[in-house]
PDB file of N, CA and C in Angstrom:
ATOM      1  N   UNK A   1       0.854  -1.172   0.000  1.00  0.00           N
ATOM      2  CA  UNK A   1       0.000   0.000   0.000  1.00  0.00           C
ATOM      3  C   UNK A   1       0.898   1.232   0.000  1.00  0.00           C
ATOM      4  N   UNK A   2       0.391   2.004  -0.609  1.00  0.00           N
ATOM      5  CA  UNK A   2       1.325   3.422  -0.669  1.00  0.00           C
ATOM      6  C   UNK A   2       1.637   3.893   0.923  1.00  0.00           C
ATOM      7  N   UNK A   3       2.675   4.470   0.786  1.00  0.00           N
ATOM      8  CA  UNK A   3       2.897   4.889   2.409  1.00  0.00           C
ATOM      9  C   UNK A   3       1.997   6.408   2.446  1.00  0.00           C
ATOM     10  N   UNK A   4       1.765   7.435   1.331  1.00  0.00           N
ATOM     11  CA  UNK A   4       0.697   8.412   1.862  1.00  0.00           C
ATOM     12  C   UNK A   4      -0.722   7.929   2.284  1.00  0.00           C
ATOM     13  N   UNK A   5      -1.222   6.908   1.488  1.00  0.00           N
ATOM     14  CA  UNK A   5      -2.594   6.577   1.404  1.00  0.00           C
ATOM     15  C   UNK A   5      -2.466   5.799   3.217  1.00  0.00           C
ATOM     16  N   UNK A   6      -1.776   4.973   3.195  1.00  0.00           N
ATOM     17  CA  UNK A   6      -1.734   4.592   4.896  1.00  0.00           C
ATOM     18  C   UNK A   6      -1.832   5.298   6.219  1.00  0.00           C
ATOM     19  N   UNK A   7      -0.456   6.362   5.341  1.00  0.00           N
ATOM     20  CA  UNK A   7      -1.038   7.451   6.627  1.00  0.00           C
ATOM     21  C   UNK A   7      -2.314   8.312   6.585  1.00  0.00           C
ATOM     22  N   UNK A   8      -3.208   8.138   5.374  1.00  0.00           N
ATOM     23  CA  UNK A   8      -4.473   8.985   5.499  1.00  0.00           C
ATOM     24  C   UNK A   8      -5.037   8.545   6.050  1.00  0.00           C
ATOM     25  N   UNK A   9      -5.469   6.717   5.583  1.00  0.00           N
ATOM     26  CA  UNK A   9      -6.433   5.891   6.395  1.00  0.00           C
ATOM     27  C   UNK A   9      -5.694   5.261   8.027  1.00  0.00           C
ATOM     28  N   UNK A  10      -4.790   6.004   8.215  1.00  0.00           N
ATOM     29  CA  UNK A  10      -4.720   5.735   9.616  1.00  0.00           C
ATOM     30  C   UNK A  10      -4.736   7.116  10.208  1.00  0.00           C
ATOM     31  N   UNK A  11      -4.839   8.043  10.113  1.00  0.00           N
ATOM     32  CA  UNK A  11      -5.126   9.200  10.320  1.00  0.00           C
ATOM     33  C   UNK A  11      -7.156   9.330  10.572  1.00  0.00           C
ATOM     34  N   UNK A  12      -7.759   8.862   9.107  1.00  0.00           N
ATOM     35  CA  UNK A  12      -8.739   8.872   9.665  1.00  0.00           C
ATOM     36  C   UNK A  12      -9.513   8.092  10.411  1.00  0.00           C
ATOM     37  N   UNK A  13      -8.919   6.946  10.619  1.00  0.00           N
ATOM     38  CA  UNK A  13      -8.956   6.153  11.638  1.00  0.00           C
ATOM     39  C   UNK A  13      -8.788   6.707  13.208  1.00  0.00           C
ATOM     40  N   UNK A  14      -7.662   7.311  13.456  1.00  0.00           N
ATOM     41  CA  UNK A  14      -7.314   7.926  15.054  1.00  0.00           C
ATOM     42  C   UNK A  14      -8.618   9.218  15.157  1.00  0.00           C
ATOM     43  N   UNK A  15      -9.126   9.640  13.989  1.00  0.00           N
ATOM     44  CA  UNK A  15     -10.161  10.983  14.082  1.00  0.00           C
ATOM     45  C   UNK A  15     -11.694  10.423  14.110  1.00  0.00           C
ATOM     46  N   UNK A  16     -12.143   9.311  13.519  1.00  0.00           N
ATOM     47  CA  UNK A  16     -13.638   8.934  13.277  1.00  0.00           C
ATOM     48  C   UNK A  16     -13.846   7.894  14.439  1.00  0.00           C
ATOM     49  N   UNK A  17     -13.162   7.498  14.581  1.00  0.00           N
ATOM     50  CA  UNK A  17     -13.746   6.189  15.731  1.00  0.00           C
ATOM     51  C   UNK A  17     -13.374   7.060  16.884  1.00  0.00           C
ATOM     52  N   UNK A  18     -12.720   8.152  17.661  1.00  0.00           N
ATOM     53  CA  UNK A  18     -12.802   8.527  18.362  1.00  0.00           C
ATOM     54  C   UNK A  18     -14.293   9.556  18.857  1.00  0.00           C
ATOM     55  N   UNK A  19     -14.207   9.761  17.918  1.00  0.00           N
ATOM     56  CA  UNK A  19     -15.684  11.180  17.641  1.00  0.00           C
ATOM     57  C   UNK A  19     -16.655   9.854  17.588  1.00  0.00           C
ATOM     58  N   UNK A  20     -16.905   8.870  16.800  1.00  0.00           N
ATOM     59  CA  UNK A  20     -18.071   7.810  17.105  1.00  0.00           C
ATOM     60  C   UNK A  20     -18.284   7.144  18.227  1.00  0.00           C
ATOM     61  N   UNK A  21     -17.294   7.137  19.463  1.00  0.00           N
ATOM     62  CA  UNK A  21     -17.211   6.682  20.873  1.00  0.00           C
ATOM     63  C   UNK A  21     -17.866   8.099  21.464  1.00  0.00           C
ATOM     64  N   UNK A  22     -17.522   9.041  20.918  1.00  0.00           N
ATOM     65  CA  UNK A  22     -17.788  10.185  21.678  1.00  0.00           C
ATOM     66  C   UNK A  22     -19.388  10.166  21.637  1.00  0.00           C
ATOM     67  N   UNK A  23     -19.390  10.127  20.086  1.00  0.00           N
ATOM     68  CA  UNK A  23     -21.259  10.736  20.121  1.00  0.00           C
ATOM     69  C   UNK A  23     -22.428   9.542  20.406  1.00  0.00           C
ATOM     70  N   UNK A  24     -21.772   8.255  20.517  1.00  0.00           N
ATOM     71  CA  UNK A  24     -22.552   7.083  20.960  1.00  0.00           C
ATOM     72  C   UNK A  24     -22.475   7.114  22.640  1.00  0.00           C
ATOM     73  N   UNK A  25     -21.945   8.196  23.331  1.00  0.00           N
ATOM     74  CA  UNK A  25     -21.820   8.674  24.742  1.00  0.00           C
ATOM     75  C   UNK A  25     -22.875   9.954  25.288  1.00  0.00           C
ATOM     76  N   UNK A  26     -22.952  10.773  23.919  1.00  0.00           N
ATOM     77  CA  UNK A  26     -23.516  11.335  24.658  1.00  0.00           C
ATOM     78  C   UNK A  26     -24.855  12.061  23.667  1.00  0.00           C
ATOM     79  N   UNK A  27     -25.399  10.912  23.641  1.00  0.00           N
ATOM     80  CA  UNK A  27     -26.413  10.608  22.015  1.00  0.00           C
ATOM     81  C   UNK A  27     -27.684   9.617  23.157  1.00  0.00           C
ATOM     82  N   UNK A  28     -28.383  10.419  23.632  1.00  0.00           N
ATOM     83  CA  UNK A  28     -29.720   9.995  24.890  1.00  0.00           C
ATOM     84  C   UNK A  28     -30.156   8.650  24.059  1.00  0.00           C
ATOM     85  N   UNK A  29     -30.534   7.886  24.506  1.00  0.00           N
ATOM     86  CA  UNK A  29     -31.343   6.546  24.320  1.00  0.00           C
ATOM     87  C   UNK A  29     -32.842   7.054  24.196  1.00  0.00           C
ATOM     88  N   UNK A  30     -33.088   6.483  23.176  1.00  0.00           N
ATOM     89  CA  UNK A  30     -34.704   6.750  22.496  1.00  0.00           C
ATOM     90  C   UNK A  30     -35.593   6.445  23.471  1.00  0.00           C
ATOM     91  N   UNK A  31     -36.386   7.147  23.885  1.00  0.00           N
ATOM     92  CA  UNK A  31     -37.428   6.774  25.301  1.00  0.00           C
ATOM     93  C   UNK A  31     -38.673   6.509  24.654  1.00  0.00           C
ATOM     94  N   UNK A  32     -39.305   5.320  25.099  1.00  0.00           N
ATOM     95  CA  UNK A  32     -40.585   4.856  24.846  1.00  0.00           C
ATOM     96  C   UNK A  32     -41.876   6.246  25.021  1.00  0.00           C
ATOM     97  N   UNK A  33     -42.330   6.396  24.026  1.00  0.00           N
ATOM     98  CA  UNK A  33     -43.973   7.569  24.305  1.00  0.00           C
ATOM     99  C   UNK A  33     -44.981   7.101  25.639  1.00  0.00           C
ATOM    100  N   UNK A  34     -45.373   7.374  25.832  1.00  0.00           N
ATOM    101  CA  UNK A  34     -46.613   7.376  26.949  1.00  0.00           C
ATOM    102  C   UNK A  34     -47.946   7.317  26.415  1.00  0.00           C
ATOM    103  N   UNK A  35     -48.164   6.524  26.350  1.00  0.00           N
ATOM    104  CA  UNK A  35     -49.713   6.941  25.905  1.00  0.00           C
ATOM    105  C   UNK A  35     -50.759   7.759  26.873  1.00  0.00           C
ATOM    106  N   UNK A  36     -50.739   7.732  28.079  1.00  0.00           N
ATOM    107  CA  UNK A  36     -51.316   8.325  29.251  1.00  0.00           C
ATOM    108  C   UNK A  36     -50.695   9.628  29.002  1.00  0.00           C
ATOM    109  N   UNK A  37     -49.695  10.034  28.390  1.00  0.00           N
ATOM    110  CA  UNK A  37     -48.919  11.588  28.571  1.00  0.00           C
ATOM    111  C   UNK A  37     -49.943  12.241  27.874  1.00  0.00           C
ATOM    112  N   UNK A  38     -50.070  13.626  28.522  1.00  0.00           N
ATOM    113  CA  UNK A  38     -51.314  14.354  27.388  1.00  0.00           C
ATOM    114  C   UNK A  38     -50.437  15.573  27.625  1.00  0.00           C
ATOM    115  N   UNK A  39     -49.456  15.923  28.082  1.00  0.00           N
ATOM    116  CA  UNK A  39     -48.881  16.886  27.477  1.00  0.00           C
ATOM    117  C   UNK A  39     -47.192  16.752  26.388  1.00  0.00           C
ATOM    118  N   UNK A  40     -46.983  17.183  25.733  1.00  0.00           N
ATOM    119  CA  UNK A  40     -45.856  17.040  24.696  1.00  0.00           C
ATOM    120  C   UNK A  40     -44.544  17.348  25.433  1.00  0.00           C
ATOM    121  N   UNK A  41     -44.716  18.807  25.911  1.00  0.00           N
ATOM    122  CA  UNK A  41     -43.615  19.627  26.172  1.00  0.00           C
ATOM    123  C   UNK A  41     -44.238  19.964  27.692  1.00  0.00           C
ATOM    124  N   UNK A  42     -43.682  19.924  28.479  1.00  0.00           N
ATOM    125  CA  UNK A  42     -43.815  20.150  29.303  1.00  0.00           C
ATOM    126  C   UNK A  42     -43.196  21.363  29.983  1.00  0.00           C
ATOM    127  N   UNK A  43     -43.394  21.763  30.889  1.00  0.00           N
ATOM    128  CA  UNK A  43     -42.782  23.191  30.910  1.00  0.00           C
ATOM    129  C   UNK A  43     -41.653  23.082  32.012  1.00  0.00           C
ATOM    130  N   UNK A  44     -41.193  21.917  32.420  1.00  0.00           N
ATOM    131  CA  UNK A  44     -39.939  21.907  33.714  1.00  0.00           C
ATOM    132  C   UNK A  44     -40.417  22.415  34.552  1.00  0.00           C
ATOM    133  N   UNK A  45     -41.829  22.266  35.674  1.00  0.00           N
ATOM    134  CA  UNK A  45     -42.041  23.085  36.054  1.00  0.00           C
ATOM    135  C   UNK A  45     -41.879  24.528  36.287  1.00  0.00           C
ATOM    136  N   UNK A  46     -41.526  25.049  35.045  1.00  0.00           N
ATOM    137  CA  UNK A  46     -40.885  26.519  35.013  1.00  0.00           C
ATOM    138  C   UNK A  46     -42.343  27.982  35.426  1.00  0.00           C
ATOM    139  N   UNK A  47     -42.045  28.728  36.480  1.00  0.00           N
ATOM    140  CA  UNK A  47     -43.128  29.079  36.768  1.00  0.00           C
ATOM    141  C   UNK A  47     -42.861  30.564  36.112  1.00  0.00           C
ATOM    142  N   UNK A  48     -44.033  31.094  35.532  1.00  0.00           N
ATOM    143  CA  UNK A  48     -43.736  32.274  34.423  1.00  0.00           C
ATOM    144  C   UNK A  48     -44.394  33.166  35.302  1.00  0.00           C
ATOM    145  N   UNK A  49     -44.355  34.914  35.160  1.00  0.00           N
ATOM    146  CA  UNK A  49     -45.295  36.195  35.615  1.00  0.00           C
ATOM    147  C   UNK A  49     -45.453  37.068  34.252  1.00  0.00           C
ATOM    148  N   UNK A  50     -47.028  37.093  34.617  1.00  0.00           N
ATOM    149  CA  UNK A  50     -47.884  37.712  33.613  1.00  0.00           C
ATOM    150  C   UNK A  50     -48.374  38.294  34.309  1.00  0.00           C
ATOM    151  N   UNK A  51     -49.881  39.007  33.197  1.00  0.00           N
ATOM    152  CA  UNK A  51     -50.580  40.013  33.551  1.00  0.00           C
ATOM    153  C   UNK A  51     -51.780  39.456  33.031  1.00  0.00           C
ATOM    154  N   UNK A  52     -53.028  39.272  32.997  1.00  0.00           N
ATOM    155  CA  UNK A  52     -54.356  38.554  32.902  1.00  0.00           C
ATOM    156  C   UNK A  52     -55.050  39.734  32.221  1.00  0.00           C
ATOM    157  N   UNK A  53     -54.944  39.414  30.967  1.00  0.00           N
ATOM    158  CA  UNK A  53     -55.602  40.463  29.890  1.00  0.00           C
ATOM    159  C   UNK A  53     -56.856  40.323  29.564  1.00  0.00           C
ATOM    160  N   UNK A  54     -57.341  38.591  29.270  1.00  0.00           N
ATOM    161  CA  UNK A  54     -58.655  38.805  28.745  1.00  0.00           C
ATOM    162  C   UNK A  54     -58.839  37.405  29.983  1.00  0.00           C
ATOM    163  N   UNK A  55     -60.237  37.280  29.576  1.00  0.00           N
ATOM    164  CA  UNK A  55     -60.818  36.128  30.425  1.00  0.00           C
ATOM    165  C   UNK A  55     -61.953  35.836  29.941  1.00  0.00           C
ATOM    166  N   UNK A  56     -62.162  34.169  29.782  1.00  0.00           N
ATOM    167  CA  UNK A  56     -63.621  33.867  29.724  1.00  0.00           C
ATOM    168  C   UNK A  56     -63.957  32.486  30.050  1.00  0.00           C
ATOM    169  N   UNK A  57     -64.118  32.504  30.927  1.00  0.00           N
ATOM    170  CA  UNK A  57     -64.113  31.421  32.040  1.00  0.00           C
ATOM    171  C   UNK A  57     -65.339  30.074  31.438  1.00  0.00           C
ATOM    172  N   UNK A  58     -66.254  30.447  30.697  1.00  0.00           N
ATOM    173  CA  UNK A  58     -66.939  29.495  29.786  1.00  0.00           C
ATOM    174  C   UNK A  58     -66.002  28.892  29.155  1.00  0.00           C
ATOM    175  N   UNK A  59     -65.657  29.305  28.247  1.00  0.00           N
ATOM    176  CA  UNK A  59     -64.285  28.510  27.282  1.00  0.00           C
ATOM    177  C   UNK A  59     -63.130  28.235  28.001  1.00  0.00           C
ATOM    178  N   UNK A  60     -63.077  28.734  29.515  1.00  0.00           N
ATOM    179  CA  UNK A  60     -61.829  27.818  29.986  1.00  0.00           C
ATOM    180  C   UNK A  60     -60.084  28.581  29.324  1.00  0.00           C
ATOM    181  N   UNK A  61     -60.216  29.990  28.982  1.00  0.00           N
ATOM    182  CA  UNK A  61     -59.712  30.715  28.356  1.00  0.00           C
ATOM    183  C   UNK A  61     -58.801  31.493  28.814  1.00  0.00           C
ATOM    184  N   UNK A  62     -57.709  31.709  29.107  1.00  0.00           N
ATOM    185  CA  UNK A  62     -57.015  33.258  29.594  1.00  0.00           C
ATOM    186  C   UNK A  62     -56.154  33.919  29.159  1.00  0.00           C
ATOM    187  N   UNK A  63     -56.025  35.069  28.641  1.00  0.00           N
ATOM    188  CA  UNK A  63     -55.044  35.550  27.647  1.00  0.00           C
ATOM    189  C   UNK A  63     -54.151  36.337  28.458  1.00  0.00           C
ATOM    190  N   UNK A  64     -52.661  36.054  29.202  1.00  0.00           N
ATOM    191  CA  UNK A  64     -51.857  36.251  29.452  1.00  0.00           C
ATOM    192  C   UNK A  64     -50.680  37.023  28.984  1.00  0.00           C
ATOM    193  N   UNK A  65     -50.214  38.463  29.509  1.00  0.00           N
ATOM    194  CA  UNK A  65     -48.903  38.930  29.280  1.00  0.00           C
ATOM    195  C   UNK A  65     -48.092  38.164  29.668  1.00  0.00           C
ATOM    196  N   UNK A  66     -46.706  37.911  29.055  1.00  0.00           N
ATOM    197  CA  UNK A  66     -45.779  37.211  29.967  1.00  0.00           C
ATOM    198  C   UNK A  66     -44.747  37.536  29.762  1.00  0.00           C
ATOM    199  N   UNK A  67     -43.586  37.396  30.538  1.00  0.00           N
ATOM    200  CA  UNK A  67     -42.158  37.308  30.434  1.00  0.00           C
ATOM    201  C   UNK A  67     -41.953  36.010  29.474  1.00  0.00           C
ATOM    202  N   UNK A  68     -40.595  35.802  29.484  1.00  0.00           N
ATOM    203  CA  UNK A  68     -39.684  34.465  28.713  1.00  0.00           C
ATOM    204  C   UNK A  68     -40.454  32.981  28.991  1.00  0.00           C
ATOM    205  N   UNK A  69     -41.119  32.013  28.143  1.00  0.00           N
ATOM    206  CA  UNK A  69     -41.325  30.878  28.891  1.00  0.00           C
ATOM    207  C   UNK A  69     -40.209  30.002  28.949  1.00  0.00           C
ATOM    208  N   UNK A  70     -39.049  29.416  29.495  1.00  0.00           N
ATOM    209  CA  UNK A  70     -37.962  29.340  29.243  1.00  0.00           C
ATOM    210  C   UNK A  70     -38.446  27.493  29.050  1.00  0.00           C
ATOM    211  N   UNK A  71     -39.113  27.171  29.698  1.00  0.00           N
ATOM    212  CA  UNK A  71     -39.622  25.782  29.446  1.00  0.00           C
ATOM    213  C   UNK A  71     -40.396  25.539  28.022  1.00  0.00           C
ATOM    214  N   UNK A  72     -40.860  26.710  27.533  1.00  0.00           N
ATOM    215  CA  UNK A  72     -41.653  26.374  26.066  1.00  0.00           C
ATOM    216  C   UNK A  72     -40.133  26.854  25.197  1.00  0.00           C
ATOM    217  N   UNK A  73     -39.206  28.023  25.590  1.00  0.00           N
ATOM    218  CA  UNK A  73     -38.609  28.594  24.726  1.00  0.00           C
ATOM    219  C   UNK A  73     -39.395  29.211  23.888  1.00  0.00           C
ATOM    220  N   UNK A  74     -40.002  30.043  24.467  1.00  0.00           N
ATOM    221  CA  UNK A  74     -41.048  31.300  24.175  1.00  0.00           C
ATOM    222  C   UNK A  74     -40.106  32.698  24.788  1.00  0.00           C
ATOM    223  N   UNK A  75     -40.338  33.791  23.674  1.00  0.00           N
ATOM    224  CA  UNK A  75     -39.864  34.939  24.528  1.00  0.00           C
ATOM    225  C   UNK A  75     -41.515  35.364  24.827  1.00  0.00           C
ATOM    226  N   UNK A  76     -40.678  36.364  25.133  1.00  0.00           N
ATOM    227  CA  UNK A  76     -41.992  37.951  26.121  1.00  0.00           C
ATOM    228  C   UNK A  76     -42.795  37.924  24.931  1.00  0.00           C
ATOM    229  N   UNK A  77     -44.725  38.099  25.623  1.00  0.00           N
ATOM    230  CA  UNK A  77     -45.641  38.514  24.153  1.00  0.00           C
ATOM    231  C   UNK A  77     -46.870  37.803  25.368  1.00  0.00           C
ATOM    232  N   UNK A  78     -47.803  38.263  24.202  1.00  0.00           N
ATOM    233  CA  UNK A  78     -49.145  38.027  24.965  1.00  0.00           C
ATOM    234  C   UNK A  78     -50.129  37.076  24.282  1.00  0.00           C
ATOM    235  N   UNK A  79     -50.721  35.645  24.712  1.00  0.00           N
ATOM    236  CA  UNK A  79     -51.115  34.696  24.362  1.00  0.00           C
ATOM    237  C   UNK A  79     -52.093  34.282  25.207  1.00  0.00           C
ATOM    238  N   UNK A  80     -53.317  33.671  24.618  1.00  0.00           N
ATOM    239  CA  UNK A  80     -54.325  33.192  25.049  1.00  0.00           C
ATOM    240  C   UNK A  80     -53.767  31.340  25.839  1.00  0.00           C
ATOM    241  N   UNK A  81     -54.508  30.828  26.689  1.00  0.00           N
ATOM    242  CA  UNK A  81     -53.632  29.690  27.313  1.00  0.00           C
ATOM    243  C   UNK A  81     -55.271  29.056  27.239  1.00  0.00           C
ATOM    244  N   UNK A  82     -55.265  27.796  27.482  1.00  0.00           N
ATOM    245  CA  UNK A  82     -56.483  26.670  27.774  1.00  0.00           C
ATOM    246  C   UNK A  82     -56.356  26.561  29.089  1.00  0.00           C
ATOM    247  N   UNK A  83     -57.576  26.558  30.541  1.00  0.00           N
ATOM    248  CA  UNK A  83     -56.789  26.480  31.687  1.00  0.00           C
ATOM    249  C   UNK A  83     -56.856  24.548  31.970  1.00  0.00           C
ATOM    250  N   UNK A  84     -55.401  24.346  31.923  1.00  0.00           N
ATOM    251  CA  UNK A  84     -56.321  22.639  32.466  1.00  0.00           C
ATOM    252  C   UNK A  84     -57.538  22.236  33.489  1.00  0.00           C
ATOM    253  N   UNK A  85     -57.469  22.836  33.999  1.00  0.00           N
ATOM    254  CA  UNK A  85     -58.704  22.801  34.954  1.00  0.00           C
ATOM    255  C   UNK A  85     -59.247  24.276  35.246  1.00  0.00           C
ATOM    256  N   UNK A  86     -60.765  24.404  35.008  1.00  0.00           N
ATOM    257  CA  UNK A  86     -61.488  25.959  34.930  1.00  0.00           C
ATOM    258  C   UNK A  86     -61.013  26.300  36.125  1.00  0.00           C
ATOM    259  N   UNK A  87     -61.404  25.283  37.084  1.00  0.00           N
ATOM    260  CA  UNK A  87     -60.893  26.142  38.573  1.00  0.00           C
ATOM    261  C   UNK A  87     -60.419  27.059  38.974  1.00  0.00           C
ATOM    262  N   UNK A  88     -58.948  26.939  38.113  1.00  0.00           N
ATOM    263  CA  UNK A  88     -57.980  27.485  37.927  1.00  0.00           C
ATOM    264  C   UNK A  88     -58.558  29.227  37.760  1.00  0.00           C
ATOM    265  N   UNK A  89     -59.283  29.239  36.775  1.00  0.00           N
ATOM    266  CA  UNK A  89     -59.765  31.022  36.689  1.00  0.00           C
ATOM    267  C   UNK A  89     -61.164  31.524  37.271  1.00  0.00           C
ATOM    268  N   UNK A  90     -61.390  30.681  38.412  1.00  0.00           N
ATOM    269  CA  UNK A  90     -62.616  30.811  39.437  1.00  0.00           C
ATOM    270  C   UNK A  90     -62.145  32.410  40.388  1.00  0.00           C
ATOM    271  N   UNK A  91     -60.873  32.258  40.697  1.00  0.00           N
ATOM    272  CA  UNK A  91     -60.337  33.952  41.710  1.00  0.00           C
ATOM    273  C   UNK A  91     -59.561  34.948  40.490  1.00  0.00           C
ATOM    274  N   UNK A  92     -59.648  34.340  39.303  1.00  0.00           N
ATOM    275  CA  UNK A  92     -59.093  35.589  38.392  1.00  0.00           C
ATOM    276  C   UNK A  92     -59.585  36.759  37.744  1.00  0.00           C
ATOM    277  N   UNK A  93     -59.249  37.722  38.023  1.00  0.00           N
ATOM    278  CA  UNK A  93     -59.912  38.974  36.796  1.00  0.00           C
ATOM    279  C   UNK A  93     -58.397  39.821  35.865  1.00  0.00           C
ATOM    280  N   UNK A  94     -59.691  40.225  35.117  1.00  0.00           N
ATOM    281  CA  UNK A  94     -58.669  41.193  34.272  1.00  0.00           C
ATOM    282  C   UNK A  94     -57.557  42.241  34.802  1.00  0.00           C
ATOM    283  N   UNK A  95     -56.420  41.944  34.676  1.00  0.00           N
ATOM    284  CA  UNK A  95     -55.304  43.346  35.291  1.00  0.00           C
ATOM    285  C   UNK A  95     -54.951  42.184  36.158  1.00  0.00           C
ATOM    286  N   UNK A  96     -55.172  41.147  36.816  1.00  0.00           N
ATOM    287  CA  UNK A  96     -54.707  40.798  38.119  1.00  0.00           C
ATOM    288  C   UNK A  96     -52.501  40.320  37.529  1.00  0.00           C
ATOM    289  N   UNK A  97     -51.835  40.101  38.554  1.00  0.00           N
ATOM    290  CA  UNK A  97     -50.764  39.822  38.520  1.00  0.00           C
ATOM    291  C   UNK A  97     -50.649  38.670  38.841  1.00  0.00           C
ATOM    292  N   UNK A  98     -49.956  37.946  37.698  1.00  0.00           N
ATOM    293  CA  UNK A  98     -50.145  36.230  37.925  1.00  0.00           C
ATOM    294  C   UNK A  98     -48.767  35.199  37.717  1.00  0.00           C
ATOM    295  N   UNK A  99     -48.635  34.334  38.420  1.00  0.00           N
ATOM    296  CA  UNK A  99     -47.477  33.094  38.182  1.00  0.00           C
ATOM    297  C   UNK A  99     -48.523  32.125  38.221  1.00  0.00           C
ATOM    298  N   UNK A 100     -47.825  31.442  36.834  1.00  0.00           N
ATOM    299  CA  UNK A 100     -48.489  30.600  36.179  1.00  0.00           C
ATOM    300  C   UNK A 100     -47.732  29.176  35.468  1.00  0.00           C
ATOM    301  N   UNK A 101     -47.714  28.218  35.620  1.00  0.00           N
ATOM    302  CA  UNK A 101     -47.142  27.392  35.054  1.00  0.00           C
ATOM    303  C   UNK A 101     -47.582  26.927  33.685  1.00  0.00           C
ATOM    304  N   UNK A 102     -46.549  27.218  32.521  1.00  0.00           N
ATOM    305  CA  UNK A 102     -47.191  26.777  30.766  1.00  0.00           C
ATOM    306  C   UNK A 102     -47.274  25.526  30.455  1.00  0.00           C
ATOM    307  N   UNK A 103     -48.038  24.633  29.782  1.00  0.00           N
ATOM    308  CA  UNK A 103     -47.432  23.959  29.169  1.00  0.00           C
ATOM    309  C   UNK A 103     -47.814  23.535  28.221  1.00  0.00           C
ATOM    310  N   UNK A 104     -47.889  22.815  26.844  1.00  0.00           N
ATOM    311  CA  UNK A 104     -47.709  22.846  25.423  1.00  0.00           C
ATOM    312  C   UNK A 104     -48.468  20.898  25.468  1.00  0.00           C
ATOM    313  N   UNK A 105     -49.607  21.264  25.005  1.00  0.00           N
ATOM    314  CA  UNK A 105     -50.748  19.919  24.138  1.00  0.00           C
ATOM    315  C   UNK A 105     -49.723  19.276  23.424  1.00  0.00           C
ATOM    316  N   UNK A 106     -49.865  17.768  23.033  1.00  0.00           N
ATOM    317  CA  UNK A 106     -49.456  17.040  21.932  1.00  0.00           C
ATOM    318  C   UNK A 106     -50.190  17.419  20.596  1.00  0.00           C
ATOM    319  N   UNK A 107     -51.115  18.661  20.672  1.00  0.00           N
ATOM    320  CA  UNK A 107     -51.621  19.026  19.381  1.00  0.00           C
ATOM    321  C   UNK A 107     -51.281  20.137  19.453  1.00  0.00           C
ATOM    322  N   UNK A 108     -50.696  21.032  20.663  1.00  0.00           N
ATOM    323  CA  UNK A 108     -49.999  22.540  20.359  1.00  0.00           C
ATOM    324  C   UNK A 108     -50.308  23.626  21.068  1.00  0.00           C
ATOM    325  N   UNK A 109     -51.794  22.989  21.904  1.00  0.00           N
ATOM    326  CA  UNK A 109     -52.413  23.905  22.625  1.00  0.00           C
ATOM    327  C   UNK A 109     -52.120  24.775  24.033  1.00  0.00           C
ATOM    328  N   UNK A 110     -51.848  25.784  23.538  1.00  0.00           N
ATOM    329  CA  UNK A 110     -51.258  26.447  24.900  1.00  0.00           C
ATOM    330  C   UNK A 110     -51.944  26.007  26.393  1.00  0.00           C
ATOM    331  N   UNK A 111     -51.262  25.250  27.964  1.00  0.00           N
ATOM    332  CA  UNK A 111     -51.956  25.407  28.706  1.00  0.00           C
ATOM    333  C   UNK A 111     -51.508  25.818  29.903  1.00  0.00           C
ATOM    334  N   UNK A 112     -52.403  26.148  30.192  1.00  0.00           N
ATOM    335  CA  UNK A 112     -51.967  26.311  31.863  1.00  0.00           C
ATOM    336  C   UNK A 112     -52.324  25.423  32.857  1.00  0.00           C
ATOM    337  N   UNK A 113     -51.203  25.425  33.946  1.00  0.00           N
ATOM    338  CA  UNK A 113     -51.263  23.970  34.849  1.00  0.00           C
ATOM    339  C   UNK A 113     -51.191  24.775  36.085  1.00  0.00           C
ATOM    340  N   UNK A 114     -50.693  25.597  36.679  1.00  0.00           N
ATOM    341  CA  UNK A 114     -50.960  26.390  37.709  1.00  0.00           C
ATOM    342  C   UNK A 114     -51.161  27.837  37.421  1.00  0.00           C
ATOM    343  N   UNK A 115     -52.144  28.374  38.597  1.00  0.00           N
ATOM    344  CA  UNK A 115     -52.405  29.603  38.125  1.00  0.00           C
ATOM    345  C   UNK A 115     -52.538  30.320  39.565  1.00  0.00           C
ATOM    346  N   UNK A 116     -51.761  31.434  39.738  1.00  0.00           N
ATOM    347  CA  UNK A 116     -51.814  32.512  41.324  1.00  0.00           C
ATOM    348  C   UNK A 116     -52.017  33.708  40.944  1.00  0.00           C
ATOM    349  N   UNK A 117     -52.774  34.540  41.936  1.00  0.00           N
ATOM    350  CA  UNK A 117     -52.905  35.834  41.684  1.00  0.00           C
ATOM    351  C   UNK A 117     -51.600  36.026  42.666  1.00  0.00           C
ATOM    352  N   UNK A 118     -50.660  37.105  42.334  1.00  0.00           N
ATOM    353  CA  UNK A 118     -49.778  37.225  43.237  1.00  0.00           C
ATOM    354  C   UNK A 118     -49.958  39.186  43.363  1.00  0.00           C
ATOM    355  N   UNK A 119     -51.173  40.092  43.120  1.00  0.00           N
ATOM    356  CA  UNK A 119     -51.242  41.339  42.990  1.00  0.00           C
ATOM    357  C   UNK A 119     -52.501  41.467  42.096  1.00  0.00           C
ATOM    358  N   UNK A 120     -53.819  42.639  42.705  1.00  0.00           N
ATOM    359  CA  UNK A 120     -54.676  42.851  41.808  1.00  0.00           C
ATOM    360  C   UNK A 120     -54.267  44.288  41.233  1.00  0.00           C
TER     361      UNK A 120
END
């Protein structure tokens, strides 16, 4: 064998199987779905503060100012949420000051999983 061509394929030898040990290290193992899971994305329990813009407690509805959702990877902006449970907007009104936990449907739907007035 030629002595350049040897040292290429042993060259890329010392470079590819090292990087393929590497990324078979740190390359997560495929996790089985849930069928019971009904949310996609979950929000890390990451707890967000808004401002409670609209409301309509029939539809289970609340349209929220917010800071960063760092668990959706959402910046700042104002979005309507589904509440998982109405309950949830039984002590809310418009203007109130709120921490709220987001989190994201397997079909996309914005929701909310906790909800506090922390200021009217």
């Amino acid at each position: 064998m030629n002595p350049i061509l040897r040292t290429a394929a042993l060259a890329m030898i010392l470079v590819v199987a090292p990087a393929a040990a590497l990324y078979a290290q740190t390359t997560p193992a495929p996790r089985a779905a849930s069928s019971q899971a009904s949310v996609a994305k979950a929000s890390n329990a990451a707890l967000a503060d808004g401002e409670v813009r609209a409301l309509d407690r029939a539809a289970g509805t609340v349209v929220i100012r917010h800071g960063p959702l760092t668990g959706l990877n959402m910046g700042p902006m104002t979005m309507e949420f589904v509440a998982r449970d109405p309950a949830l907007l039984v002590k809310v009104k418009v203007g109130d000051k709120v921490r709220f936990t987001p989190a994201e449907a397997k079909d996309g739907t914005l929701l909310v999983t906790t909800l506090v007035v922390v200021a009217n």
